[in-house]
PDB file of N, CA and C in Angstrom:
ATOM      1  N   UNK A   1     -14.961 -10.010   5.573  1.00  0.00           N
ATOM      2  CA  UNK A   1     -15.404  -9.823   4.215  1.00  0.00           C
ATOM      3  C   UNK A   1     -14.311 -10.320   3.268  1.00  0.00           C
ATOM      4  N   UNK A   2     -14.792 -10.851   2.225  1.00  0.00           N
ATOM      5  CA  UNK A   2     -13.672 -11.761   1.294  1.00  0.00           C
ATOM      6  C   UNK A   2     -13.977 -10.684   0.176  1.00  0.00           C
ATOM      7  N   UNK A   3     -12.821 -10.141  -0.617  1.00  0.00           N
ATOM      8  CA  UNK A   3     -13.018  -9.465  -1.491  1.00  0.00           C
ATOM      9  C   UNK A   3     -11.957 -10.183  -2.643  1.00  0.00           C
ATOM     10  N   UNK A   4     -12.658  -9.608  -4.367  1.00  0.00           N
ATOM     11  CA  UNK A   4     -11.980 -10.476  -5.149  1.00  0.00           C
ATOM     12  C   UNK A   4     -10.620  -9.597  -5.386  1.00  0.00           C
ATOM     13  N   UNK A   5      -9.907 -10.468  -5.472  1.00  0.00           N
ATOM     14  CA  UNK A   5      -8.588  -9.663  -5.769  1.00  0.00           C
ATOM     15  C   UNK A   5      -8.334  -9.134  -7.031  1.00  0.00           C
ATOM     16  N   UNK A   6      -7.898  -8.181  -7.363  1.00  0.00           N
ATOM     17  CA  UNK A   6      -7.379  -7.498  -8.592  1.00  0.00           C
ATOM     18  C   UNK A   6      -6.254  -7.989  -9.603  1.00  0.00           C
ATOM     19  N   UNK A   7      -6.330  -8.599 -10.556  1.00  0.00           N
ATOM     20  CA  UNK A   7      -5.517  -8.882 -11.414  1.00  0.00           C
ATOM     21  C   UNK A   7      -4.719  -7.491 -12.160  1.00  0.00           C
ATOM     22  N   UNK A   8      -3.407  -7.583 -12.115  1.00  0.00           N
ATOM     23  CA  UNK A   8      -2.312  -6.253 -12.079  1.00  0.00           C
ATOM     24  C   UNK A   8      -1.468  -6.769 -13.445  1.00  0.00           C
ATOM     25  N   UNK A   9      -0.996  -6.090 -13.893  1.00  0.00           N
ATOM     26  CA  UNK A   9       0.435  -6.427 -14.857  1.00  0.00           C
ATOM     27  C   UNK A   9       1.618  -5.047 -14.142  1.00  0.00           C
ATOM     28  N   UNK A  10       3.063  -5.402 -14.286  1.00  0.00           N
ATOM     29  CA  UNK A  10       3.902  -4.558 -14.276  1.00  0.00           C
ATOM     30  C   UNK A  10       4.220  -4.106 -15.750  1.00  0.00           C
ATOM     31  N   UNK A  11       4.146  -2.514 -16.016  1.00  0.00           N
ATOM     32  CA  UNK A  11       5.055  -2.341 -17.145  1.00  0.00           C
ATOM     33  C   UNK A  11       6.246  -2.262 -17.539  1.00  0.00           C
ATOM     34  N   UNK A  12       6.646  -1.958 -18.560  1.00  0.00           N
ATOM     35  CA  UNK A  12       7.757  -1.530 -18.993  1.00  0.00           C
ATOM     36  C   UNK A  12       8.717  -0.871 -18.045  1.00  0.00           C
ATOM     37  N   UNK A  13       8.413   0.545 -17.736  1.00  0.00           N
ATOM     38  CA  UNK A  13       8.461   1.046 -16.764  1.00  0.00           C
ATOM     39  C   UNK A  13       8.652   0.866 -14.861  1.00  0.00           C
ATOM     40  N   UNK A  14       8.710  -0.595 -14.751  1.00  0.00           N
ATOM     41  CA  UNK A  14       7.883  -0.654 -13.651  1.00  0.00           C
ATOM     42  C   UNK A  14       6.981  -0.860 -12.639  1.00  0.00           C
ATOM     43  N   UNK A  15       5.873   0.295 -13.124  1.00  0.00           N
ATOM     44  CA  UNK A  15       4.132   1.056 -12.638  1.00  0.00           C
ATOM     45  C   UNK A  15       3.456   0.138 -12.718  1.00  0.00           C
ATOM     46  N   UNK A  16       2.867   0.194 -11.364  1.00  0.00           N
ATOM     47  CA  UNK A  16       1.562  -0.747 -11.572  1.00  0.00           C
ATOM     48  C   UNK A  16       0.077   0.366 -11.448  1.00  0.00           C
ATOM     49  N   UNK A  17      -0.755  -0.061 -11.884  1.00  0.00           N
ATOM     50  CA  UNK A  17      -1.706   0.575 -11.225  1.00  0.00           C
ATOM     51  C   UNK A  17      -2.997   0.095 -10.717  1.00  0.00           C
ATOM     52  N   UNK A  18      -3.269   1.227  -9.822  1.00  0.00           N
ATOM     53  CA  UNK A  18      -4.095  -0.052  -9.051  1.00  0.00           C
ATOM     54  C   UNK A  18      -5.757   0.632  -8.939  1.00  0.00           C
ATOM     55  N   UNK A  19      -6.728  -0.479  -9.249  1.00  0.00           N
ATOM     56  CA  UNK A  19      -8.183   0.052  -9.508  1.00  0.00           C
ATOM     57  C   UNK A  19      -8.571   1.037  -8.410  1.00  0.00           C
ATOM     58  N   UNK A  20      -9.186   1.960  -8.791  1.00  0.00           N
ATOM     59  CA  UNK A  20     -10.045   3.267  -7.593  1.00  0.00           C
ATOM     60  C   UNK A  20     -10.418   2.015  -6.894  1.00  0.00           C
ATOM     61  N   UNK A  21     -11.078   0.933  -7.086  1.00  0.00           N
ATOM     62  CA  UNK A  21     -12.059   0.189  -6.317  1.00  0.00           C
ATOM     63  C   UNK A  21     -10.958   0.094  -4.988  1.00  0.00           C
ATOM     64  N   UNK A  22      -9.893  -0.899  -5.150  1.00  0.00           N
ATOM     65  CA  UNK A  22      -8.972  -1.182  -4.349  1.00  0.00           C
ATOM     66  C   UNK A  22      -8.830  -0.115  -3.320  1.00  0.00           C
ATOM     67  N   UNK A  23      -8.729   0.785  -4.281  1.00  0.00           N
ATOM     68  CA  UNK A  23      -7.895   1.792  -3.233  1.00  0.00           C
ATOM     69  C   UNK A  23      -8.729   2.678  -2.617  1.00  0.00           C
ATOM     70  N   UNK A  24     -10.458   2.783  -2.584  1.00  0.00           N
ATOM     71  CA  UNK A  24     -11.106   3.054  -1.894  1.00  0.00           C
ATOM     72  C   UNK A  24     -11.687   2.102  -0.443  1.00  0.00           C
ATOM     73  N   UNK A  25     -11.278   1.431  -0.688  1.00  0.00           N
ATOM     74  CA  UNK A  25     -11.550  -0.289  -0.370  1.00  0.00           C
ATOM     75  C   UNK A  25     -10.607  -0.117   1.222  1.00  0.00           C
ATOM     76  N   UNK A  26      -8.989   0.440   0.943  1.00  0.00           N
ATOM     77  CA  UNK A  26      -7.852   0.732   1.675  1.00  0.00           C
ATOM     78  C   UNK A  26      -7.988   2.101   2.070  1.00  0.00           C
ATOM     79  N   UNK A  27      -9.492   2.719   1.983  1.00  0.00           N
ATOM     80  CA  UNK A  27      -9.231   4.323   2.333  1.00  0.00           C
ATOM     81  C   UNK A  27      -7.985   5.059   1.936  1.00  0.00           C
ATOM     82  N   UNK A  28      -7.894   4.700   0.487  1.00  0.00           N
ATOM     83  CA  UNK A  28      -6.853   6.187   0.341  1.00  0.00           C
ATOM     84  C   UNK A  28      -7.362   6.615  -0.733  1.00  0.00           C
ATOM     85  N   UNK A  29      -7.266   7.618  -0.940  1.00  0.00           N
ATOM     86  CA  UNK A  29      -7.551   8.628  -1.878  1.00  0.00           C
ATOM     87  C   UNK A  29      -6.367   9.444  -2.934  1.00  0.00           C
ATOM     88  N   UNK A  30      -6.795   9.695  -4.112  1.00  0.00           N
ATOM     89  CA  UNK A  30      -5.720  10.307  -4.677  1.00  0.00           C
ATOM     90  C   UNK A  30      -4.620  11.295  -4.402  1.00  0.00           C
ATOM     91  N   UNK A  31      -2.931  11.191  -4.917  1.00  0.00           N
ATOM     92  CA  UNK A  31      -2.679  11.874  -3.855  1.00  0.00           C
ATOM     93  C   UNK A  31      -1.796  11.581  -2.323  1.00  0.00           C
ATOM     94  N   UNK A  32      -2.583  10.143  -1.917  1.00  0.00           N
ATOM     95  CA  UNK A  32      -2.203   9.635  -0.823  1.00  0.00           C
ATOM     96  C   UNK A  32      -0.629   9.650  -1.282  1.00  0.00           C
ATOM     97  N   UNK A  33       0.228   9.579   0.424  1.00  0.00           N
ATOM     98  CA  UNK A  33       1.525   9.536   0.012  1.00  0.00           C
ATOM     99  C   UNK A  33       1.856   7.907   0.671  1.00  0.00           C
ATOM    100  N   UNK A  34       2.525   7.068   0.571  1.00  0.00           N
ATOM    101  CA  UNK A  34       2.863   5.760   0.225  1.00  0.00           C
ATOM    102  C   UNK A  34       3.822   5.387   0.847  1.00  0.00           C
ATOM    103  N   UNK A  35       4.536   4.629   1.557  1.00  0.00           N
ATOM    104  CA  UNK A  35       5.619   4.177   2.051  1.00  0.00           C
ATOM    105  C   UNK A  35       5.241   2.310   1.080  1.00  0.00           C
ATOM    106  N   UNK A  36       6.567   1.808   0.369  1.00  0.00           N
ATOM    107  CA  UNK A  36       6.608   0.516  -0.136  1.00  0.00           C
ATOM    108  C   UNK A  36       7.678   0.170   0.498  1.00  0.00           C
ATOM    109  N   UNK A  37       7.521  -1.102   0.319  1.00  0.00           N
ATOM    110  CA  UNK A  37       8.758  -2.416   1.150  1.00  0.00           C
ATOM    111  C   UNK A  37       8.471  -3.584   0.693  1.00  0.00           C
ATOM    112  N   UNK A  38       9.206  -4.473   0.107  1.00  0.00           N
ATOM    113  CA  UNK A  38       9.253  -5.651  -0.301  1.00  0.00           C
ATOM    114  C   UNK A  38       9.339  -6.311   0.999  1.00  0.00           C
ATOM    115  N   UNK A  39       8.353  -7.703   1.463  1.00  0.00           N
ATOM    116  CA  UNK A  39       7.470  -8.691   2.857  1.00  0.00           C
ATOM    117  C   UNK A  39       8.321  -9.597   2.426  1.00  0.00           C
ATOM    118  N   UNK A  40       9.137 -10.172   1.706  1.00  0.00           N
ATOM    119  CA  UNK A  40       9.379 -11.659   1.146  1.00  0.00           C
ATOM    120  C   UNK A  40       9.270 -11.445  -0.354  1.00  0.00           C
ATOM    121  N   UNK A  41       9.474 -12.672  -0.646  1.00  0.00           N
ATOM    122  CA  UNK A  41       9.822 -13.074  -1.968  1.00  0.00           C
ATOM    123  C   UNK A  41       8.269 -13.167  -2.778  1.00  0.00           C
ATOM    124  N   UNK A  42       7.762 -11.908  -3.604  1.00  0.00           N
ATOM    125  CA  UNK A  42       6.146 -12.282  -4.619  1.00  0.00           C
ATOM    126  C   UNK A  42       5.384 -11.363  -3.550  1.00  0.00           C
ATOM    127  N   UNK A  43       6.433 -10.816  -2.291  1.00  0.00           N
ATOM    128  CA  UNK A  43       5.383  -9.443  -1.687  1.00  0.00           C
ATOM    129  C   UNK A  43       5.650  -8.330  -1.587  1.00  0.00           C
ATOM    130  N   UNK A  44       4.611  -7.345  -1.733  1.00  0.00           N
ATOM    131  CA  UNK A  44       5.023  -5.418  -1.701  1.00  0.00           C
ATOM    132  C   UNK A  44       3.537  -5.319  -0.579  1.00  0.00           C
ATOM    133  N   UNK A  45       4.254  -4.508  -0.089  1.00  0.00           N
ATOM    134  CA  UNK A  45       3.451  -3.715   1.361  1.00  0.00           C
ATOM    135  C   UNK A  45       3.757  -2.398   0.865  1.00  0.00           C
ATOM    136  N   UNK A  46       2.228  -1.845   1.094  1.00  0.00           N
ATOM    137  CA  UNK A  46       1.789  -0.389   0.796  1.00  0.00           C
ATOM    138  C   UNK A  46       1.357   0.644   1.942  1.00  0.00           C
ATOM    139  N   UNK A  47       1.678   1.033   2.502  1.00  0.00           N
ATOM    140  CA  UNK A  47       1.561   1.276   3.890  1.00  0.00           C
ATOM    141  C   UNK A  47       1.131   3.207   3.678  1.00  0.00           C
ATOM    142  N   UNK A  48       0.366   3.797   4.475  1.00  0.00           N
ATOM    143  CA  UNK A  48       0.132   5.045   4.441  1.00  0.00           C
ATOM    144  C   UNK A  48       1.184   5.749   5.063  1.00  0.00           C
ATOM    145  N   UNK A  49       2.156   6.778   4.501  1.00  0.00           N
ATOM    146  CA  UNK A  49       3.040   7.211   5.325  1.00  0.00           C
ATOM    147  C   UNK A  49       2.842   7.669   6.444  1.00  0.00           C
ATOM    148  N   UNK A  50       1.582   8.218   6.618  1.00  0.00           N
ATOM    149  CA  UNK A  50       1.549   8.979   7.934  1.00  0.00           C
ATOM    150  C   UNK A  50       1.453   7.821   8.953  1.00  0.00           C
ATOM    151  N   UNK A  51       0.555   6.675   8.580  1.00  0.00           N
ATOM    152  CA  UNK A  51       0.657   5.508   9.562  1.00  0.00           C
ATOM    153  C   UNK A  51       2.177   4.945  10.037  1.00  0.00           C
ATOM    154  N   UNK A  52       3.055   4.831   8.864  1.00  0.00           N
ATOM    155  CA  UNK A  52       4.139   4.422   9.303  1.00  0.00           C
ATOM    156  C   UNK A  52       5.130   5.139  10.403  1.00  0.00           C
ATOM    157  N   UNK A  53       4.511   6.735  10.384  1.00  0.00           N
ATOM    158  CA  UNK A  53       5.275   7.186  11.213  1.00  0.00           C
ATOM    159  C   UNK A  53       4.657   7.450  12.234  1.00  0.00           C
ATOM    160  N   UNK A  54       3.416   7.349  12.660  1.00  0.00           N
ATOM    161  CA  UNK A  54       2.407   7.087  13.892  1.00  0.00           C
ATOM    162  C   UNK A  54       3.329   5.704  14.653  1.00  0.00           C
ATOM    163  N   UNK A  55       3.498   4.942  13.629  1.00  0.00           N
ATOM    164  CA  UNK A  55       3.913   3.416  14.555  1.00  0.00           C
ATOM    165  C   UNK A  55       5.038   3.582  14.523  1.00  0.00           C
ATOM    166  N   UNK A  56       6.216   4.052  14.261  1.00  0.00           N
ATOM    167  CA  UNK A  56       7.417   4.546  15.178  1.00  0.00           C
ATOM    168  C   UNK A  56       7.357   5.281  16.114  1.00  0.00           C
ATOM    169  N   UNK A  57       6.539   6.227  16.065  1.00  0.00           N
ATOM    170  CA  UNK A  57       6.664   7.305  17.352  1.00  0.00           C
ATOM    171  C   UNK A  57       5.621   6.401  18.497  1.00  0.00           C
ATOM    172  N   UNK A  58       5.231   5.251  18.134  1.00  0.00           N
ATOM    173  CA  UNK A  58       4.693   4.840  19.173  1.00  0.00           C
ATOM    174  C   UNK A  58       5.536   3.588  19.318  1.00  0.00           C
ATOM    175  N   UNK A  59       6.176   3.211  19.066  1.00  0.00           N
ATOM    176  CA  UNK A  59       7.581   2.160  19.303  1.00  0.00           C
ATOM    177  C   UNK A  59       8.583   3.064  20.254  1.00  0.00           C
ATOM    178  N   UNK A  60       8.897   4.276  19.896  1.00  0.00           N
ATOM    179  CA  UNK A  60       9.570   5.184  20.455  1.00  0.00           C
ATOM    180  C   UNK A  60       9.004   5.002  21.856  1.00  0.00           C
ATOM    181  N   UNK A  61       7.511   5.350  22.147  1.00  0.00           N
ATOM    182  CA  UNK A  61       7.078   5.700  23.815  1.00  0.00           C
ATOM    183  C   UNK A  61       7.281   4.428  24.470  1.00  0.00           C
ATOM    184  N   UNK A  62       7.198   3.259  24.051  1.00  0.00           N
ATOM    185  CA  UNK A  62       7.617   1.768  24.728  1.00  0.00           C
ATOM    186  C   UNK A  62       8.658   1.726  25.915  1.00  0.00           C
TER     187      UNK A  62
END
């Protein structure tokens, strides 16, 4: 599925925010807690914390 991407501004501040659509789209819900990391240069990865620590503890059993 090709979905249209969201046009964002950063503020003052910072903050971006990002449409309910999106972020129902990514199954999270308000609330959700967030792990960020800059991918390269023009990228941010948004990752669900609890996922991030599912995939260490399963790097761990390796």
């Amino acid at each position: 599925m090709i979905r249209e991407p969201a046009e964002l501004a950063i503020d003052a501040e910072g903050r971006v925010t990002l449409p309910m659509g999106l972020l129902a789209e990514a199954g999270l819900d308000v609330g959700a807690r967030l792990l960020a990391y800059s991918d390269g240069d023009g990228r941010i990865v948004l990752q669900r914390e609890a996922d991030a620590i599912n995939h260490l503890l399963e790097l761990g059993d390796l």
